[in-house]
Each structure stands twice: as structure tokens, then as C-alpha cells.
Protein backbone atom coordinates (compact mmCIF):
# COMPACT_ATOMS: atom_id res chain seq x y z
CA UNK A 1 36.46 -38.90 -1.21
CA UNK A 2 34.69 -35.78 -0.11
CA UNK A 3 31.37 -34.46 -1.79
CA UNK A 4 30.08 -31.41 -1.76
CA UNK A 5 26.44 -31.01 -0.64
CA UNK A 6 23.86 -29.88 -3.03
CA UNK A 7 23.23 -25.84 -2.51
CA UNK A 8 19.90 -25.52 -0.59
CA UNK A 9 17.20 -23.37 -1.78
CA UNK A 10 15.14 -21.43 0.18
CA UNK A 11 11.39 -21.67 -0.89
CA UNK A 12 10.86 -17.85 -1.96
CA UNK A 13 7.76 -16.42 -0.08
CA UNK A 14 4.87 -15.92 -1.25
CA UNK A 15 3.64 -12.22 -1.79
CA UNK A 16 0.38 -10.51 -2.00
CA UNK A 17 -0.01 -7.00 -3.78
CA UNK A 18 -2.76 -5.13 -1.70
CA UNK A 19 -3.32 -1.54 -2.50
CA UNK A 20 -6.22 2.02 -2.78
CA UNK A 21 -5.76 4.10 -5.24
CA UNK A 22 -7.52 7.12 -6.17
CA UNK A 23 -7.47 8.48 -9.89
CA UNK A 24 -8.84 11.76 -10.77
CA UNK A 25 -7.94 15.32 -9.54
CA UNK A 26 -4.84 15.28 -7.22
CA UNK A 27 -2.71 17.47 -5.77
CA UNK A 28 0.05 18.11 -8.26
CA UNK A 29 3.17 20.98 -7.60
CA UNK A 30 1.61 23.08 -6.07
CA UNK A 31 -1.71 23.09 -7.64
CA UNK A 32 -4.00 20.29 -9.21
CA UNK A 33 -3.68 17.59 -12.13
CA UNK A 34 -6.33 15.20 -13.72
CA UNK A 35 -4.95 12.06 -13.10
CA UNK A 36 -5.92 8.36 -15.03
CA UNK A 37 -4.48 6.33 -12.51
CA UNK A 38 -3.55 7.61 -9.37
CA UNK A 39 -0.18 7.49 -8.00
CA UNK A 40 -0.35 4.82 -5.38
CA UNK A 41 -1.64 2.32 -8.42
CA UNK A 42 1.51 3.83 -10.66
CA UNK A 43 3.95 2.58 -7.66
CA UNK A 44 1.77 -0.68 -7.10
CA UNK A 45 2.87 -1.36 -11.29
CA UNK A 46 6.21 -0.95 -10.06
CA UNK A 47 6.64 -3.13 -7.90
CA UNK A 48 4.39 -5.60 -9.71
CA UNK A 49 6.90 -5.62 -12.35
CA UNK A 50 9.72 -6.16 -10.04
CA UNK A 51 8.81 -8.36 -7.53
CA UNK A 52 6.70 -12.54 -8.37
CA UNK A 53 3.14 -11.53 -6.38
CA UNK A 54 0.13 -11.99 -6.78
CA UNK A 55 -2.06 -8.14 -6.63
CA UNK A 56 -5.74 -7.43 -5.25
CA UNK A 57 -6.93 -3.18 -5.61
CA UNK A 58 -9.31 -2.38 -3.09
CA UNK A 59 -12.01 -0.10 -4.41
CA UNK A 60 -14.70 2.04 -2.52
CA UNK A 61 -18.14 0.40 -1.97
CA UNK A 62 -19.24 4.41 -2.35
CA UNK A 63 -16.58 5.74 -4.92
CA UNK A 64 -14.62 8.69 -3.53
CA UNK A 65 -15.87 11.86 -5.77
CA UNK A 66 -13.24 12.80 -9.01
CA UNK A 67 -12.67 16.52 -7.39
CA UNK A 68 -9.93 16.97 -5.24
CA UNK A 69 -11.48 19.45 -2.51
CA UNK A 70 -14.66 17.15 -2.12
CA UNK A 71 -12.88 14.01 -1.72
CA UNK A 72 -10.33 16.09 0.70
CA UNK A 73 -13.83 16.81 2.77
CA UNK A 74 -15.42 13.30 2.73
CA UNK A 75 -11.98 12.05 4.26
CA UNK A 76 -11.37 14.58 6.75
CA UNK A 77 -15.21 14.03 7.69
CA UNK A 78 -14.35 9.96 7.80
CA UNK A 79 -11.47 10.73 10.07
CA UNK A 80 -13.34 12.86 12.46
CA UNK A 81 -16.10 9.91 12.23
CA UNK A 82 -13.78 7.26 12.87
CA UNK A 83 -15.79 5.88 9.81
CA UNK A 84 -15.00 2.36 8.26
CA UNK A 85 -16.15 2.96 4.44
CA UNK A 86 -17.80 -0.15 3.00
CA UNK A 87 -15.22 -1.55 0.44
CA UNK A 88 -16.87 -3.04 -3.32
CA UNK A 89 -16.02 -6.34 -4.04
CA UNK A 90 -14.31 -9.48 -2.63
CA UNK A 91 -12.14 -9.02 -0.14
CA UNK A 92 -8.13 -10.49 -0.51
CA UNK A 93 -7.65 -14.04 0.35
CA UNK A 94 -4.42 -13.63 2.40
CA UNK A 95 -4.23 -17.47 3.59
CA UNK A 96 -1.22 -18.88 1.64
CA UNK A 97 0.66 -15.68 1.71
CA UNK A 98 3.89 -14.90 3.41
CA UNK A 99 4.42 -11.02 3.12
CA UNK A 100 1.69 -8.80 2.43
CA UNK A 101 2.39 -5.65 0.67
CA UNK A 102 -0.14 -2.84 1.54
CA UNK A 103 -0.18 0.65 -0.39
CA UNK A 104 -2.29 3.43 0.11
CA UNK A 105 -2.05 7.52 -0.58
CA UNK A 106 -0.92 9.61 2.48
CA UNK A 107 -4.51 11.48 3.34
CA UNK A 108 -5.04 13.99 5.65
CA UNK A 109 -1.02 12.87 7.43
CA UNK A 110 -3.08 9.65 7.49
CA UNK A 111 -3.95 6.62 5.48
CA UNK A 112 -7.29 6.88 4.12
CA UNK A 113 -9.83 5.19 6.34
CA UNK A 114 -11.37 2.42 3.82
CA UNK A 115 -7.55 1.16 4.62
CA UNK A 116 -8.68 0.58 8.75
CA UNK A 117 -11.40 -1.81 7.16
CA UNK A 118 -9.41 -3.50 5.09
CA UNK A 119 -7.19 -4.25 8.72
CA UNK A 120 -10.16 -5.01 10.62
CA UNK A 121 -12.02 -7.43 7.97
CA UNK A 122 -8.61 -9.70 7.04
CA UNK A 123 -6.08 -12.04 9.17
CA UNK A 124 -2.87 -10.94 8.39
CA UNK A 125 -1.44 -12.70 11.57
CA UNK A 126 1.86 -14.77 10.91
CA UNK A 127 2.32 -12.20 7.99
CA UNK A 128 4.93 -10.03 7.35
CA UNK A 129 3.42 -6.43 6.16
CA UNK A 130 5.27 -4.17 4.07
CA UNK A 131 3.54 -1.30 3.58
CA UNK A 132 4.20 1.36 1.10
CA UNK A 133 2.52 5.42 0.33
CA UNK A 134 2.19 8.29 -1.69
CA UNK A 135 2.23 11.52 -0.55
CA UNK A 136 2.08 15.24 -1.50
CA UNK A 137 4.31 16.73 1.60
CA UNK A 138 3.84 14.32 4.51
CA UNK A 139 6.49 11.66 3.60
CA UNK A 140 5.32 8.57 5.25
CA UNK A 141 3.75 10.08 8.23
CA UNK A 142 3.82 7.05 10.16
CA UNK A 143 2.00 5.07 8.46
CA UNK A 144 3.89 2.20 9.47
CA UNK A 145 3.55 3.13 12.99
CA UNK A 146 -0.31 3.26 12.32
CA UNK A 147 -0.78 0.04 10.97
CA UNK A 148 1.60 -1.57 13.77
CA UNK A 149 -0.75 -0.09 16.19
CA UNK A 150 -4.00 -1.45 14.19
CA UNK A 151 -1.84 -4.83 13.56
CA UNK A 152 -0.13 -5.81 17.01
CA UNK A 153 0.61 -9.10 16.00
CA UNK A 154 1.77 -8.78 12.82
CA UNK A 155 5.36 -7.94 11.78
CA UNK A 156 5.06 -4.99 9.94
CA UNK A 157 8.26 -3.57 8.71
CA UNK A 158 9.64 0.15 8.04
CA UNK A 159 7.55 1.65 4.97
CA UNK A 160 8.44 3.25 1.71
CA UNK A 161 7.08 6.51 1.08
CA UNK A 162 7.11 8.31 -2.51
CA UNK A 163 6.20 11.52 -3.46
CA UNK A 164 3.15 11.24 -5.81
CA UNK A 165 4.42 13.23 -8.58
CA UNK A 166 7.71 10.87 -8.23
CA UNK A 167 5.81 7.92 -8.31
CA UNK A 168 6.04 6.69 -12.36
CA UNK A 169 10.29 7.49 -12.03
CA UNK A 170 10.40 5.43 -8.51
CA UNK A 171 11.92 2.46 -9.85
CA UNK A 172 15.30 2.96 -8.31
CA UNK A 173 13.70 3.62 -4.61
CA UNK A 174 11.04 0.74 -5.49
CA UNK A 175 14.36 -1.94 -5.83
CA UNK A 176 16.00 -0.82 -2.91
CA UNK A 177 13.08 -1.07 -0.40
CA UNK A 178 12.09 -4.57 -1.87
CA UNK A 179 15.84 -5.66 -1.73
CA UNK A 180 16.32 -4.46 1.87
CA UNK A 181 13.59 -6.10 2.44
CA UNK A 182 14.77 -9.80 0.94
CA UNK A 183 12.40 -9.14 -2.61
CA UNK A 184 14.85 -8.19 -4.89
């Protein structure tokens, strides 16, 4: 008599949604568009929808301004600062979380700096990161390769990088980076 063992099942990981977003005037075509929710939060939806995680939106201790060109100035002055803005609120718990998901808009051919003190004030070591961006004409403009470098004992895996006016049809590019990725 031969019996056939009982398929195994993986536990799935568990996956934290981490992500800045900024609404207001953006840089849209070509020229500028009011926005409700900015376009890294529209992709962060996304892949809320499509992937089981749990999701934390970091937010600005001092709110970037609604105006493109000022908020445009207040980075490029935090970059040349090496500034670590303050961010509001409780910081993610990470403990109990396999992969870490971390999204933020494409500033400056750079991620916006309030993301280096997000890295600096959480553990994310035995994590896997998976870090996704929108962008107006930078593509991902290693990203990935920054946060590697701020995170050099983390795993932190090839990004996905959308352009912001593609964000809300990104479905199709959301599945395949979460699927190579073992999410989907």
C-alpha cells in the first residue's frame, strides 16, 4: 500500500505596505495637475488590492507645501542639506513582517528625503524590501540602488517604477512585479 503525503503549505509571508505620498499640484504631461491623492498613494491602492498586507502612509511632521515649484525648492534645499525631515505620527512596527514594501515619488532623480528617516529610524534587518516609485521622466533612478546602499543588510530586491500619470491604469505592471516577486 503506498500513500501519498499530504501537499505542504508554505506559510505565506507576511507583508507590510509602507509608502509617501504627496497630493496636490504635480507635474502632469508636460505641465501641472491638481491632484487628490498623489500618484505614489494611487499605486500603493493597487497593490493593496492585490496583494494580503497590512499598509502604514508616512506623512510629513512639516507638510510639504500644495504648489509644485515650492515643494520642488524645499526638496532640492533638503537634498543639498542632507536634511532628515521630522515624520508626524507613529512610526511602522516592522517586527513580525517578512517583506516590506516601500513606495515613494521619484524627487529630484531621488527619493524624497523624509524616506532616509524612515531607513534610519526602523529595523528592517532580516527583511526583504521591495521597493516601488513614481516618476515624471526619471524611471526608477536607482532607487533601489539607493536604499541598498542606506540598507546593507537588508535584501532589497529590483524596484518597480511607474510613470505618475500611469499610475491609476498600472494594474497589469503592479501583478507582474508582485508575481516575480512570489506575491501574486
Amino acid at each position: 500500500m503506498s500513500t501519498t503525503p499530504a501537499p505542504t503549505t508554505a506559510a505565506r509571508p507576511r507583508v507590510l505596505l509602507v509608502y509617501f505620498s504627496r497630493p496636490g499640484e504635480n507635474y502632469w504631461e508636460g505641465g501641472r495637475r491638481d491632484l487628490e491623492v498623489g500618484n505614489t498613494k494611487v499605486l500603493a491602492r493597487i497593490i493593496a488590492e492585490l496583494v494580503e498586507c497590512d499598509e502604514h502612509e508616512i506623512q510629513a511632521a512639516a507638510p510639504y507645501p500644495e504648489a509644485y515649484d515650492p515643494t520642488v525648492e524645499r526638496n532640492r534645499q533638503e537634498q543639498a542639506d542632507d536634511a532628515r525631515p521630522a515624520i508626524a505620527g507613529d512610526l511602522p512596527d516592522v517586527s513580525g513582517y517578512d517583506i516590506v514594501l516601500l513606495g515613494c515619488p521619484v524627487w529630484n532623480s531621488s527619493a524624497p528625503m523624509i524616506m532616509h528617516t524612515l531607513l534610519e529610524s526602523i529595523d528592517l534587518a532580516g527583511k526583504t524590501v521591495l521597493p516601488f516609485v513614481t516618476y515624471a521622466i526619471s524611471g526608477m533612478s536607482g532607487i533601489d540602488t539607493e536604499f541598498r546602499e542606506a540598507l546593507p543588510d537588508v535584501e532589497v530586491r529590483d524596484g518597480l517604477a511607474v510613470r505618475g500619470e500611469d499610475a491609476a491604469d498600472a494594474a497589469a505592471a503592479v501583478e507582474q512585479w508582485l508575481g516575480a516577486n512570489g506575491l501574486g
